[in-house]
Protein backbone atom coordinates (compact mmCIF):
# COMPACT_ATOMS: atom_id res chain seq x y z
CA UNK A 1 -20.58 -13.89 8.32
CA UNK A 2 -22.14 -10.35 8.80
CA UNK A 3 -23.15 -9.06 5.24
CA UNK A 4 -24.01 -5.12 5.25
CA UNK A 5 -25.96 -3.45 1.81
CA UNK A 6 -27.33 -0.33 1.18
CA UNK A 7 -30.81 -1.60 1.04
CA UNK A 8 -30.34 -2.67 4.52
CA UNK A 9 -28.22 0.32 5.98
CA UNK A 10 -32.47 1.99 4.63
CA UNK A 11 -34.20 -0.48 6.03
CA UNK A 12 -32.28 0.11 9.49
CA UNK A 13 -33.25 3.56 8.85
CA UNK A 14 -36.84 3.43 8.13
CA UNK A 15 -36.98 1.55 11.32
CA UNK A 16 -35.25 3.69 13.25
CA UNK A 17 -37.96 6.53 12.33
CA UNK A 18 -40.60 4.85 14.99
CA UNK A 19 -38.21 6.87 17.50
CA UNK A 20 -36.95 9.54 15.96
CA UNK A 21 -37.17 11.26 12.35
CA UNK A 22 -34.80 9.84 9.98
CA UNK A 23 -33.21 11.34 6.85
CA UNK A 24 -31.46 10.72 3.74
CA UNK A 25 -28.35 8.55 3.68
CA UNK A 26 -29.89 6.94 6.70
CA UNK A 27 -29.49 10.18 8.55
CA UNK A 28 -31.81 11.34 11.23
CA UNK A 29 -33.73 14.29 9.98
CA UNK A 30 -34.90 17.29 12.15
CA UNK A 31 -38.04 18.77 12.90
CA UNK A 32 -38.58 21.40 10.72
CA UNK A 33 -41.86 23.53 9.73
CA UNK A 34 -42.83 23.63 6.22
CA UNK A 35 -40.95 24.74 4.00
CA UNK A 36 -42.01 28.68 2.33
CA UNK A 37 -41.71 27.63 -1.77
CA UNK A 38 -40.39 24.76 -3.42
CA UNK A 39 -37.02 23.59 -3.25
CA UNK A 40 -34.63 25.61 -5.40
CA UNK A 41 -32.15 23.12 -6.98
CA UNK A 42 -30.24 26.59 -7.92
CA UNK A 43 -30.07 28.20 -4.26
CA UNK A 44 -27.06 28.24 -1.97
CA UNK A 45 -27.00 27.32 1.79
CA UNK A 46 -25.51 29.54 3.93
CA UNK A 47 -24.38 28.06 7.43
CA UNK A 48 -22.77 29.94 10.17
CA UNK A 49 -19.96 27.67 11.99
CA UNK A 50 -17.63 28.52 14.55
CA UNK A 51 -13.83 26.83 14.14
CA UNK A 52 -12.17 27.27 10.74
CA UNK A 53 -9.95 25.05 9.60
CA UNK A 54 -6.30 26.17 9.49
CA UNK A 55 -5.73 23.82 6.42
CA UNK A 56 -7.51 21.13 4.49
CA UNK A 57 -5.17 18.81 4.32
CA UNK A 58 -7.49 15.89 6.22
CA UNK A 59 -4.90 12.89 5.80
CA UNK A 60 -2.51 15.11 7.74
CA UNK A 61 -4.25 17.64 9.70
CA UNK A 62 -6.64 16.59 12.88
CA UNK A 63 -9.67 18.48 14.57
CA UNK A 64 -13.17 18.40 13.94
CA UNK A 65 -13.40 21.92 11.65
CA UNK A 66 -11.93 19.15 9.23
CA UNK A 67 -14.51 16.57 9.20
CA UNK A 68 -17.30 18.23 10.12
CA UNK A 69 -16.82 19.92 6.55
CA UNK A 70 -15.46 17.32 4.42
CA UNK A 71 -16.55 13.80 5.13
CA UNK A 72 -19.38 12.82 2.80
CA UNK A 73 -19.63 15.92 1.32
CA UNK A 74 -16.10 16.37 -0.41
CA UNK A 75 -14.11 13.29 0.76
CA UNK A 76 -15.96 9.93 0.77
CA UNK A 77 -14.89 6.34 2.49
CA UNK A 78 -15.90 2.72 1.65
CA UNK A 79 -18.56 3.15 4.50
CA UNK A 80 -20.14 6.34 6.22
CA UNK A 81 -21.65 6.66 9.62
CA UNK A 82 -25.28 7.80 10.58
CA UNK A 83 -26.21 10.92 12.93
CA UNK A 84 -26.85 7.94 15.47
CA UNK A 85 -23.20 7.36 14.77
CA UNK A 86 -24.13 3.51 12.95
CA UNK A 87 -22.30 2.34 10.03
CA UNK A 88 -23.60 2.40 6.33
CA UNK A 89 -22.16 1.77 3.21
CA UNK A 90 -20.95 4.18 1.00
CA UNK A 91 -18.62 4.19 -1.55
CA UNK A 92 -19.01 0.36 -1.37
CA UNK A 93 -22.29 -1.07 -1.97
CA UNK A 94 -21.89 -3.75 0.49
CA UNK A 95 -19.58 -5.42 2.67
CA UNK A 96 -19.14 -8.97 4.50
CA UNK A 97 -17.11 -9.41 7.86
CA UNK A 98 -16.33 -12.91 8.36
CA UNK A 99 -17.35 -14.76 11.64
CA UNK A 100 -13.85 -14.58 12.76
CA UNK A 101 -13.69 -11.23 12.61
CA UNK A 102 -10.32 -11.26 10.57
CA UNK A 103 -11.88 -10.35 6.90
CA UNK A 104 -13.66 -7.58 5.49
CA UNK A 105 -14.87 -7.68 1.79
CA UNK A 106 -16.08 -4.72 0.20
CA UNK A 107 -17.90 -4.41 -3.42
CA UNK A 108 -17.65 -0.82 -4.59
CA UNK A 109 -20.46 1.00 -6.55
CA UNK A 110 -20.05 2.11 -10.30
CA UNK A 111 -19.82 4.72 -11.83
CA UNK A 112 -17.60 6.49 -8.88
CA UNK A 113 -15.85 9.37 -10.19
CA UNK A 114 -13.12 11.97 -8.69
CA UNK A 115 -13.38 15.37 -8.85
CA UNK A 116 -10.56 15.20 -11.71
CA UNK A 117 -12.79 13.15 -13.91
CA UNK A 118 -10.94 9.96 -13.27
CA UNK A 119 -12.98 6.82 -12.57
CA UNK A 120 -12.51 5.35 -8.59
CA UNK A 121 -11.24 1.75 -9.07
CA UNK A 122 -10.42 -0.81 -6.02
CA UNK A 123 -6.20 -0.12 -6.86
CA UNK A 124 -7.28 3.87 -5.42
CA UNK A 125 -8.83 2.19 -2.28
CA UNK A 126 -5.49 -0.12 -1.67
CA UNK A 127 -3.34 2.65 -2.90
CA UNK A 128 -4.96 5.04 0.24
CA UNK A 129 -5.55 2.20 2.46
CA UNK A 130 -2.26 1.01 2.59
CA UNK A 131 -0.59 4.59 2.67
CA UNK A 132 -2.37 5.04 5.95
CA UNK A 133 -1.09 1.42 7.23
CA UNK A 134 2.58 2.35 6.15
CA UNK A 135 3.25 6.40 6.80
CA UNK A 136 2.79 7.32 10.36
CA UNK A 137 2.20 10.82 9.79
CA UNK A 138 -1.13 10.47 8.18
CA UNK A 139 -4.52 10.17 10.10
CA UNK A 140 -5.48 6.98 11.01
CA UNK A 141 -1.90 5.01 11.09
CA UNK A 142 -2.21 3.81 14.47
CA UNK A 143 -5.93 2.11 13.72
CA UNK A 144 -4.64 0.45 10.91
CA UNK A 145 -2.35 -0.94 13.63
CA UNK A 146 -3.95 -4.49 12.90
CA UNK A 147 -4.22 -4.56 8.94
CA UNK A 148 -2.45 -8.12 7.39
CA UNK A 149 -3.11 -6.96 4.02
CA UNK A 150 -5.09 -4.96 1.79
CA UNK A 151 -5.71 -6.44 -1.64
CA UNK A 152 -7.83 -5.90 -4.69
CA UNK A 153 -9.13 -9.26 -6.30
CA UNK A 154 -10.62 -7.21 -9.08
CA UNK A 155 -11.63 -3.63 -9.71
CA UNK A 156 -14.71 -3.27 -8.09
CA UNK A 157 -13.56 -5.31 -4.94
CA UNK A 158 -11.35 -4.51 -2.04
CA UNK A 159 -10.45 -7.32 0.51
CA UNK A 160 -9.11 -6.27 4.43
CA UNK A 161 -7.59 -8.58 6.71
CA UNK A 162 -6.51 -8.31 10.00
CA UNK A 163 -4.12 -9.92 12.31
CA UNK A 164 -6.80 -9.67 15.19
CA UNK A 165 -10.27 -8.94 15.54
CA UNK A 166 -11.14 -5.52 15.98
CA UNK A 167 -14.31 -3.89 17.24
CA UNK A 168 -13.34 0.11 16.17
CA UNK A 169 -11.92 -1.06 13.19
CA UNK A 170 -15.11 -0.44 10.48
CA UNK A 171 -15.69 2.58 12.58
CA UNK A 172 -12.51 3.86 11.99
CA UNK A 173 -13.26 3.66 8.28
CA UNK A 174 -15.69 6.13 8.70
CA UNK A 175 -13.31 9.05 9.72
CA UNK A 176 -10.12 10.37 7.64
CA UNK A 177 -8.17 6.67 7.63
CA UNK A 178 -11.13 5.39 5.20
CA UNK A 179 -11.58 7.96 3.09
CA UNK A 180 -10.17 7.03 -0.76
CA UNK A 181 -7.71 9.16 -2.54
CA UNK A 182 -7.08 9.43 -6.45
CA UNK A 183 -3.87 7.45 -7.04
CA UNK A 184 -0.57 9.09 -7.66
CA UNK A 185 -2.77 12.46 -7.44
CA UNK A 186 -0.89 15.41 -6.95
CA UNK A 187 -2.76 18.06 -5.61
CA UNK A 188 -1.82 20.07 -2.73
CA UNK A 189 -4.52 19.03 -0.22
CA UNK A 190 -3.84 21.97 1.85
CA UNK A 191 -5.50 24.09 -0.15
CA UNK A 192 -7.51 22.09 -3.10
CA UNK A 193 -9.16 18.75 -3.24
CA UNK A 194 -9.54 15.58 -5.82
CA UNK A 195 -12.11 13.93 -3.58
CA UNK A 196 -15.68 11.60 -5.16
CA UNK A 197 -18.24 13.61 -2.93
CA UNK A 198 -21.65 15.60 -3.88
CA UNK A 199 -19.56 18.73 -3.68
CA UNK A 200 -16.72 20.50 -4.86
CA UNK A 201 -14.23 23.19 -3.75
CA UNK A 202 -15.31 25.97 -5.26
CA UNK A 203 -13.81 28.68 -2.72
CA UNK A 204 -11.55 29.93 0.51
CA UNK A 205 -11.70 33.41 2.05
CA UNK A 206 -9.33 32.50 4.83
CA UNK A 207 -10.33 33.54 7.79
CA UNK A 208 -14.14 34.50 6.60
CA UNK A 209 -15.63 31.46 4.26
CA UNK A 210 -15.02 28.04 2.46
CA UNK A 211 -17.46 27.49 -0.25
CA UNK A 212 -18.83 24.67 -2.17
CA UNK A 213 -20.55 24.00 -5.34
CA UNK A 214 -22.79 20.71 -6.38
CA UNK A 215 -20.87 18.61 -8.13
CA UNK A 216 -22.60 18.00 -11.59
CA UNK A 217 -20.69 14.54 -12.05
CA UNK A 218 -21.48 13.11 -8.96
CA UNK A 219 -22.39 9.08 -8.99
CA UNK A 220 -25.06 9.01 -6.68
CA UNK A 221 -28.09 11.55 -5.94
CA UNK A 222 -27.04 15.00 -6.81
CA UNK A 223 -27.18 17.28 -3.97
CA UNK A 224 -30.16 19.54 -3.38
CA UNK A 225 -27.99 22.71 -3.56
CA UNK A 226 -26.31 24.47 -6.05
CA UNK A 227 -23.69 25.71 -3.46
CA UNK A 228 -22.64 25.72 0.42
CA UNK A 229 -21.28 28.80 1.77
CA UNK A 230 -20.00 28.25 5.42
CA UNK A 231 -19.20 31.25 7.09
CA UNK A 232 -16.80 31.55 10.11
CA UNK A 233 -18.31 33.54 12.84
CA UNK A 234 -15.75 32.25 16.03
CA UNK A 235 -17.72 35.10 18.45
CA UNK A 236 -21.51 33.84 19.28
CA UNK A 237 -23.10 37.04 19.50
CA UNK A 238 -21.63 37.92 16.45
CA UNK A 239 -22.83 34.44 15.19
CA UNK A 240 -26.50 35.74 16.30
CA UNK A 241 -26.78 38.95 14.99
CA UNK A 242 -26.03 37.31 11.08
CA UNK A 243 -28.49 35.55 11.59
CA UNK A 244 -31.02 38.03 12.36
CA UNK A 245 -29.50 39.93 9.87
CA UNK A 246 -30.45 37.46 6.80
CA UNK A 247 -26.66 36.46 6.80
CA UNK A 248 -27.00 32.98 6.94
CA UNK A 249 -30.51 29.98 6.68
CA UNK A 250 -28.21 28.11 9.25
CA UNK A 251 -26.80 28.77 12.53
CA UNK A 252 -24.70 26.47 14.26
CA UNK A 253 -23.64 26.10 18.12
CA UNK A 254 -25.78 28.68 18.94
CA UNK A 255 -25.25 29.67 22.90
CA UNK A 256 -27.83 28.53 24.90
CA UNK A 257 -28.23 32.36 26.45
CA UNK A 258 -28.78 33.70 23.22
CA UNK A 259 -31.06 31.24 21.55
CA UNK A 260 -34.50 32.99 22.34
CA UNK A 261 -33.27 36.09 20.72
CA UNK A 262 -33.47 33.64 17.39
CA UNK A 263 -36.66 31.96 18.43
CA UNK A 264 -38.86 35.20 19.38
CA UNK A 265 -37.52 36.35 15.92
CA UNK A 266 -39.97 33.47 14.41
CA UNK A 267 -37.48 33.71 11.06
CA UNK A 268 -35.97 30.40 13.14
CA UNK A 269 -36.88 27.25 14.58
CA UNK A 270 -34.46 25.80 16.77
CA UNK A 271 -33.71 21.99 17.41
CA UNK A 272 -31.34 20.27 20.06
CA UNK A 273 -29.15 17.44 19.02
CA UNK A 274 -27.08 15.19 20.96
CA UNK A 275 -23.53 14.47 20.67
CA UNK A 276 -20.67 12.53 21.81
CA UNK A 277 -18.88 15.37 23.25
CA UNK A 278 -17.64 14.81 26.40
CA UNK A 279 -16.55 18.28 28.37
CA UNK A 280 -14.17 16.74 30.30
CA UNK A 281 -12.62 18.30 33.51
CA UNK A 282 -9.25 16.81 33.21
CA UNK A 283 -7.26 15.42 36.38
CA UNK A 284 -3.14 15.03 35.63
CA UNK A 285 -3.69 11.75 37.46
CA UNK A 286 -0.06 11.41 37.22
CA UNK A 287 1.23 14.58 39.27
CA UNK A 288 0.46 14.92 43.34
CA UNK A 289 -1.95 16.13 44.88
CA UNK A 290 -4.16 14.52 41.66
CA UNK A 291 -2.57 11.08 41.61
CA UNK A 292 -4.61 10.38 45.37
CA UNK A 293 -7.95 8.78 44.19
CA UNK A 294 -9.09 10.95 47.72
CA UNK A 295 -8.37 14.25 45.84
CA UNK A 296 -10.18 13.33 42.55
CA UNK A 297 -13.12 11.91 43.94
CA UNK A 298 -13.41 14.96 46.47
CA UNK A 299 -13.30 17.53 43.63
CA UNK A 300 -15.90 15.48 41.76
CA UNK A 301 -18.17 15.45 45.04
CA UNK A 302 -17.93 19.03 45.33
CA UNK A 303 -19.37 20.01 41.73
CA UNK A 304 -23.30 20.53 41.46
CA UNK A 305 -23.66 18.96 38.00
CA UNK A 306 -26.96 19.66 37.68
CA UNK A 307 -27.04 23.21 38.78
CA UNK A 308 -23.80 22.96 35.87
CA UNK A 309 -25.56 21.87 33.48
CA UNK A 310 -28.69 24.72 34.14
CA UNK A 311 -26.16 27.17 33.94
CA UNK A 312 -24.38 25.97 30.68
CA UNK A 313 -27.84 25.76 28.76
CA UNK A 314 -27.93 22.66 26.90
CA UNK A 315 -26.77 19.00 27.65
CA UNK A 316 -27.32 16.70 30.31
CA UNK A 317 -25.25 14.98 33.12
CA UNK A 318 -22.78 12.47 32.68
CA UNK A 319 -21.22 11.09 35.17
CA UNK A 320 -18.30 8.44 33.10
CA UNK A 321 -16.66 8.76 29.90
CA UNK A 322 -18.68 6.95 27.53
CA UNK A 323 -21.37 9.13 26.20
CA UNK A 324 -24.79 7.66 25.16
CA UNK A 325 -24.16 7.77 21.25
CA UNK A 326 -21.46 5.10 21.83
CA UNK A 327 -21.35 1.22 22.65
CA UNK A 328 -20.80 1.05 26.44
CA UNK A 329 -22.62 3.88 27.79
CA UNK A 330 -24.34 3.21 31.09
CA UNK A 331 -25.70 5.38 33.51
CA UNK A 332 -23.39 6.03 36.19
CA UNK A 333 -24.87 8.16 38.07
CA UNK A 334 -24.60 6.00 41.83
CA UNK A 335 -20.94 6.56 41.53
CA UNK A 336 -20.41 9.91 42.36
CA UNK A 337 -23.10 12.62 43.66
CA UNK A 338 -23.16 16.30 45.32
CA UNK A 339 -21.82 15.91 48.77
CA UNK A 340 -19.82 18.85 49.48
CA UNK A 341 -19.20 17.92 53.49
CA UNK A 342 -18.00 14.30 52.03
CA UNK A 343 -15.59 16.17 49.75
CA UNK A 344 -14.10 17.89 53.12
CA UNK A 345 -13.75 14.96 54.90
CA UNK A 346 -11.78 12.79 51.46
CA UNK A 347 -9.63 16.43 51.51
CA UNK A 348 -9.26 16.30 54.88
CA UNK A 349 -7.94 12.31 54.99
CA UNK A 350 -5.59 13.51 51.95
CA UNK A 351 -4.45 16.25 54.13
CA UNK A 352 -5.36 18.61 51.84
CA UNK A 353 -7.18 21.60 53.66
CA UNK A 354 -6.04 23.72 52.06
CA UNK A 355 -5.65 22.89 48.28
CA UNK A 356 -4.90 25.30 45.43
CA UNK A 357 -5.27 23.93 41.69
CA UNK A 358 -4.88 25.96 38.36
CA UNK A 359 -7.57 25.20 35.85
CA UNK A 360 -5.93 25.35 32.01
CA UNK A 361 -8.65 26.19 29.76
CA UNK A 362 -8.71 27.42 26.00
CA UNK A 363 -10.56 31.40 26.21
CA UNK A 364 -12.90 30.17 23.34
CA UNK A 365 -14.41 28.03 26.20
CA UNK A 366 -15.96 31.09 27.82
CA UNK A 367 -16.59 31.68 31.39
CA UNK A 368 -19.34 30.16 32.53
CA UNK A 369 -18.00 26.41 33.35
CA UNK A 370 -14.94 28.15 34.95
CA UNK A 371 -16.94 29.96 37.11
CA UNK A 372 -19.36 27.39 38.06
CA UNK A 373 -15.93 25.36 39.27
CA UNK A 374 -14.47 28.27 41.24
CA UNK A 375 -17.65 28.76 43.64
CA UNK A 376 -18.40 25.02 44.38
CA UNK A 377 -14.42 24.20 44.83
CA UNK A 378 -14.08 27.39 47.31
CA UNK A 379 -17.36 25.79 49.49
CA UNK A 380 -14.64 22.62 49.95
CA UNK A 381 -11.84 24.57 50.39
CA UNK A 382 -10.28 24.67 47.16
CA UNK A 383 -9.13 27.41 45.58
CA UNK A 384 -9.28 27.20 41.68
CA UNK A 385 -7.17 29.49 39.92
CA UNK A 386 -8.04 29.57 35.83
CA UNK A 387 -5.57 30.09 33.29
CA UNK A 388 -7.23 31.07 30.17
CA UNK A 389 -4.86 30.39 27.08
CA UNK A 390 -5.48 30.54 22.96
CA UNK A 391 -5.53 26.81 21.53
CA UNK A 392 -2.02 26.70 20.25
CA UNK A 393 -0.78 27.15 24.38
CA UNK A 394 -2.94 24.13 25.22
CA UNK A 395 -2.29 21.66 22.66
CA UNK A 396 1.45 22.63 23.93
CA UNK A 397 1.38 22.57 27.87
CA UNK A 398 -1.58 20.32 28.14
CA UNK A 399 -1.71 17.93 25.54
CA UNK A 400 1.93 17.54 24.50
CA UNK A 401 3.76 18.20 27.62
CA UNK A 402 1.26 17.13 30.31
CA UNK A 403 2.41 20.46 32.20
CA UNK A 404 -1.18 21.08 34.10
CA UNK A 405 -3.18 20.64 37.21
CA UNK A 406 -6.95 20.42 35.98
CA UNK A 407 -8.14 21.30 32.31
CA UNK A 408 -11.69 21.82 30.55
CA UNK A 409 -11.98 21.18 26.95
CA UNK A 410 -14.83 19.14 25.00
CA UNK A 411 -13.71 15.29 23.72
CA UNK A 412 -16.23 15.53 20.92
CA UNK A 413 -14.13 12.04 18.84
CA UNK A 414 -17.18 9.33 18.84
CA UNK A 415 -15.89 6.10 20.76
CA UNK A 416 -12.43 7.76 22.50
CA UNK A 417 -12.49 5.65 25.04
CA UNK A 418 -9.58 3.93 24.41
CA UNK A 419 -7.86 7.46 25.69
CA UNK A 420 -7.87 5.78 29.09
CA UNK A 421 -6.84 3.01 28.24
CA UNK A 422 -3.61 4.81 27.06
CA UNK A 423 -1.38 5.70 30.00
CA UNK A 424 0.81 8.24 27.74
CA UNK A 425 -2.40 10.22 27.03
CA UNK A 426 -2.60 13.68 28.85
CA UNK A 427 -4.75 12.22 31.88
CA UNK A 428 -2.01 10.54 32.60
CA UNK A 429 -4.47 7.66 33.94
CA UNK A 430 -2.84 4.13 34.42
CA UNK A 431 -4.51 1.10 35.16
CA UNK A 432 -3.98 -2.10 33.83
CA UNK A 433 -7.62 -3.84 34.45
CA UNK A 434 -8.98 -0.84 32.22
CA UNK A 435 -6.40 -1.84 29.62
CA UNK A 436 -7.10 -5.10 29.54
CA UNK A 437 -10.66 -4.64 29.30
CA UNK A 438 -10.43 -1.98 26.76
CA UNK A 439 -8.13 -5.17 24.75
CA UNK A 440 -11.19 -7.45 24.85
CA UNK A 441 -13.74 -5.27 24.05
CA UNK A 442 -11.79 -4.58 20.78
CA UNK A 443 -11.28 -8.37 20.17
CA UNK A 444 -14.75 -9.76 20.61
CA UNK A 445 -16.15 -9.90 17.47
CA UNK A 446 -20.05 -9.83 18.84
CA UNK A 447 -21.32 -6.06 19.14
CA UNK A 448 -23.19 -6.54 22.31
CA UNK A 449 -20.51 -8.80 24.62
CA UNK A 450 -17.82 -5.71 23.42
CA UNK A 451 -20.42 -3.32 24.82
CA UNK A 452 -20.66 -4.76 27.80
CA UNK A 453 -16.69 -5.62 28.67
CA UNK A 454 -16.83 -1.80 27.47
CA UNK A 455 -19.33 -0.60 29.94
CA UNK A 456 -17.55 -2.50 32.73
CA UNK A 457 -13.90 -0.98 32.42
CA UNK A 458 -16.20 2.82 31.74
CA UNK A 459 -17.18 2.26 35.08
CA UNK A 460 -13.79 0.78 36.63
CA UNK A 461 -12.79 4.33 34.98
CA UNK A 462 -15.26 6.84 36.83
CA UNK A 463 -14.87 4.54 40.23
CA UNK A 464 -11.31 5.57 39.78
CA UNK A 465 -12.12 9.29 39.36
CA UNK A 466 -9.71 9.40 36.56
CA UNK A 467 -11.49 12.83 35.55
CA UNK A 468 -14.97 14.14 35.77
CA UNK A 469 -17.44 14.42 32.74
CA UNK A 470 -18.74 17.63 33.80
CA UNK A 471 -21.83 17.10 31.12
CA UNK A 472 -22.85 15.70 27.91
CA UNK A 473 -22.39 18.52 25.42
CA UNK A 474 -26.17 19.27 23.29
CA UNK A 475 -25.68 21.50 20.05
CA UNK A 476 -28.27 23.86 19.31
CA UNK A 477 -28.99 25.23 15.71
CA UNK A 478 -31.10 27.50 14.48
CA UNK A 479 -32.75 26.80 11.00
CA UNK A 480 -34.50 28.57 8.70
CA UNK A 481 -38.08 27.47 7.90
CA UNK A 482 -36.54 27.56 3.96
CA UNK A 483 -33.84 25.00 4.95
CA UNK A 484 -35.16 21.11 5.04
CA UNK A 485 -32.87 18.02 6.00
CA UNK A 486 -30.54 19.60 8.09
CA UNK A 487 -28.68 17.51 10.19
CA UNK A 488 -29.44 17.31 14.08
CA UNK A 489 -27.34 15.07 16.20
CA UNK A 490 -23.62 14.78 16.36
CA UNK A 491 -23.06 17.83 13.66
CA UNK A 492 -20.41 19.45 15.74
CA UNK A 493 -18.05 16.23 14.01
CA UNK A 494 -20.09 15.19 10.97
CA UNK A 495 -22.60 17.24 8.82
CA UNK A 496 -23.51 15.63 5.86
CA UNK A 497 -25.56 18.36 3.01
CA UNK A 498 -25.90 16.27 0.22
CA UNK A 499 -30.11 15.90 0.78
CA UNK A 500 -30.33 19.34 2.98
CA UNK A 501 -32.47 21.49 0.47
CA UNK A 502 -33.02 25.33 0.33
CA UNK A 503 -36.83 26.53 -0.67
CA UNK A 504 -38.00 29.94 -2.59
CA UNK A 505 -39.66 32.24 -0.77
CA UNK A 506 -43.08 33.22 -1.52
């Protein structure tokens, strides 16, 4: 039986800080330079982001504006996950998972509270649990898929059992299907919350800024800010000149071309995090010419991913689809590498000289990777035509309908694999050894052995050329020297405030 506290979840964590700085909540911490004054338990954080959400509604509504806002600082599950994307507990104090892999006991904390006043009870965490196992339309249905029953023995525990072992499934309680609702609560989640997090909705300026405030009630430490103000800035230059301005301590996704205007500044020190993100160059595997393995692997064989990444600014190669923040990830480098004449001669076996593609492409994307593609496609003979289309368009001809040749976005979900394991998913990628392997690794209830069968269909994946992982997306944030505890790695889907605090100036 694996038993999981929150004494251990900070022992794992002071552990982990041999390698890299660690935080509160079992966080990893950045680098930061000393702070100018104390902390100022009455100061608000200003933070520059770039996608607003269109509502908050996060049991309905996807997309990472949602969570990267309001898991663990407004909403709150039974268990959280680290920067280094592990599980800890959260809500629950600890948990068990039998050796069968069929049971999950969790003990809740006291003294939980919602935003309403109302105390948190195990009949709210069944009441939430089981909407998300019974209505389809809210987040998380299909990983539920496997949930027996969800049952309360008494109030402070909850008891999970599934009809199979699954390897995602505690992981999937760390995104909206484990977050715990107030019973029969009827506020409109679109635009208000009732959630048991260190903040509150205090604010939102549609289409400028969503604000928080520190919520006085709160059952655990109390954050280290009075308020959060996160400001919308969608253009980056834009973005940069706030900051420079005094606009904001915070800057997220700052673009790699304009980071040394914030670092010669010296009122910013910048750090690099990693993420799962995944900028995926999409091949409709299912449509000619892109359903000839020939054709994918040539177009893979013709992209310089190093020069890529050099000209993006930030990230690193990655050459399959499991990034390194995720169980499975192995180098896979000795698949594919730069070999333009090769790429002629798969083209010209294909009989496909003279190949024309249209890359789909939301305009928020910018340029540069579209450019990058054009000029090592047209040194093989392909001509790359880009079609440059607002969000909406894409989650409509791409996503829904599958109505595309190539398409660029970023796959920023933590553990997504199972996308090609899914041969109604937009790649349009169908093989059943993958799927197979993909059912295993979710079965096998040790960590490591599901790793492995994971790593092992990854690669069955990229020898397929079922699309190319152009590179491992880095985020880049410029922080204040007044700001301490701001998160690092994997913030462009998670950024948890509750310890970030904000210092007076001397």
């Amino acid at each position: 039986m694996f038993r999981r506290t929150r004494r251990l979840a900070l022992i794992s964590a002071i552990a982990a800080s041999a390698i890299v700085l660690t935080a509160c909540a079992g966080a990893a911490e950045p680098e930061t330079t000393e702070p100018a004054g104390e902390p100022d338990p009455d100061a608000t954080l200003q933070v520059g982001l770039v996608l607003e959400p269109t509502n908050l509604d996060i049991r309905r509504t996807s997309g990472a504006a949602l969570e990267q806002i309001l898991i663990d600082n407004i909403y709150e599950g039974l268990v959280s996950r680290t920067q280094e994307n592990e599980t800890v507990p959260r809500l629950a104090s600890d948990y068990e998972v039998s050796e069968d892999g069929l049971t999950y006991s969790f003990t809740l904390n006291e003294g939980i509270t919602f935003h309403s006043g109302t105390a948190l009870t195990s009949a709210d965490v069944v009441a939430s649990y089981e909407a998300v196992r019974t209505d389809a339309t809210l987040q998380g249905n299909a990983e539920f898929a496997s949930v027996a029953s969800i049952t309360a023995p008494d109030p402070a525990t909850v008891q999970i059992a599934l009809t199979e072992p699954n390897q995602n499934f505690l992981f999937s309680l760390t995104g909206p299907a484990g977050l715990v609702f107030q019973t029969g609560d009827a506020t409109d989640l679109k635009t208000a919350e009732n959630g048991t997090g260190p903040f509150t909705l205090k604010r939102w300026s549609k289409g400028s800024a969503i604000t928080f405030a520190r919520n006085e009630a709160y059952w655990g430490e109390p954050a280290g800010v009075a308020e959060v103000e996160f400001q919308y800035i969608p253009d980056f230059t834009a973005g940069v000149n706030t900051a420079l301005d005094g606009g904001v301590q915070v800057l997220t996704a700052v673009d790699p071309n304009l980071a040394p205007q914030l670092e010669e500044s010296g009122d910013f020190s910048l750090t690099t995090g990693r993420t799962t993100d995944k900028a995926t160059l999409a091949f409709n595997n299912a449509k000619a010419p892109l359903d000839d393995v020939r054709v994918r692997e040539a177009l893979r064989l013709a992209i310089d991913h190093e020069a890529l990444v050099e000209a993006v600014g930030a990230g690193s190669t990655l050459y399959g689809p499991i990034p390194e923040l995720d169980p499975g990830y192995e180098d896979l480098s000795d698949v594919v590498s730069y070999d333009p004449e090769k790429a002629k001669e798969l083209l010209a076996e294909a009989g496909q000289e003279e190949l024309e593609l249209t890359l789909t492409i939301p305009s928020f994307y910018g340029t540069t990777v579209p450019k990058v593609l054009i000029s090592d496609f047209q040194k093989v003979g392909v001509t790359l035509d880009v079609d440059s289309v607002e969000f909406p368009t894409w989650l409509e001809d791409v996503y829904t309908n599958h109505d595309y040749d190539l398409s660029f976005v970023l796959h920023v979900e933590p553990r997504d694999f199972g996308n090609f394991a899914n041969p109604e998913y937009y790649f349009g990628y169908d093989n059943a050894e993958v799927q197979s392997l993909y059912t295993e690794a979710l079965a096998e209830v040790d960590p490591d052995k599901s790793a492995d069968l994971l790593a092992e269909a990854a690669r069955i994946v990229s020898e397929d050329h079922a699309a190319d992982w152009l590179y491992n997306g880095a985020t880049i944030t410029a922080v204040s020297p007044l700001v301490t505890g701001f998160p690092e790695d994997s913030i462009n889907s998670r950024i948890n405030l509750a310890g970030v605090t904000v210092a007076t100036e001397q």
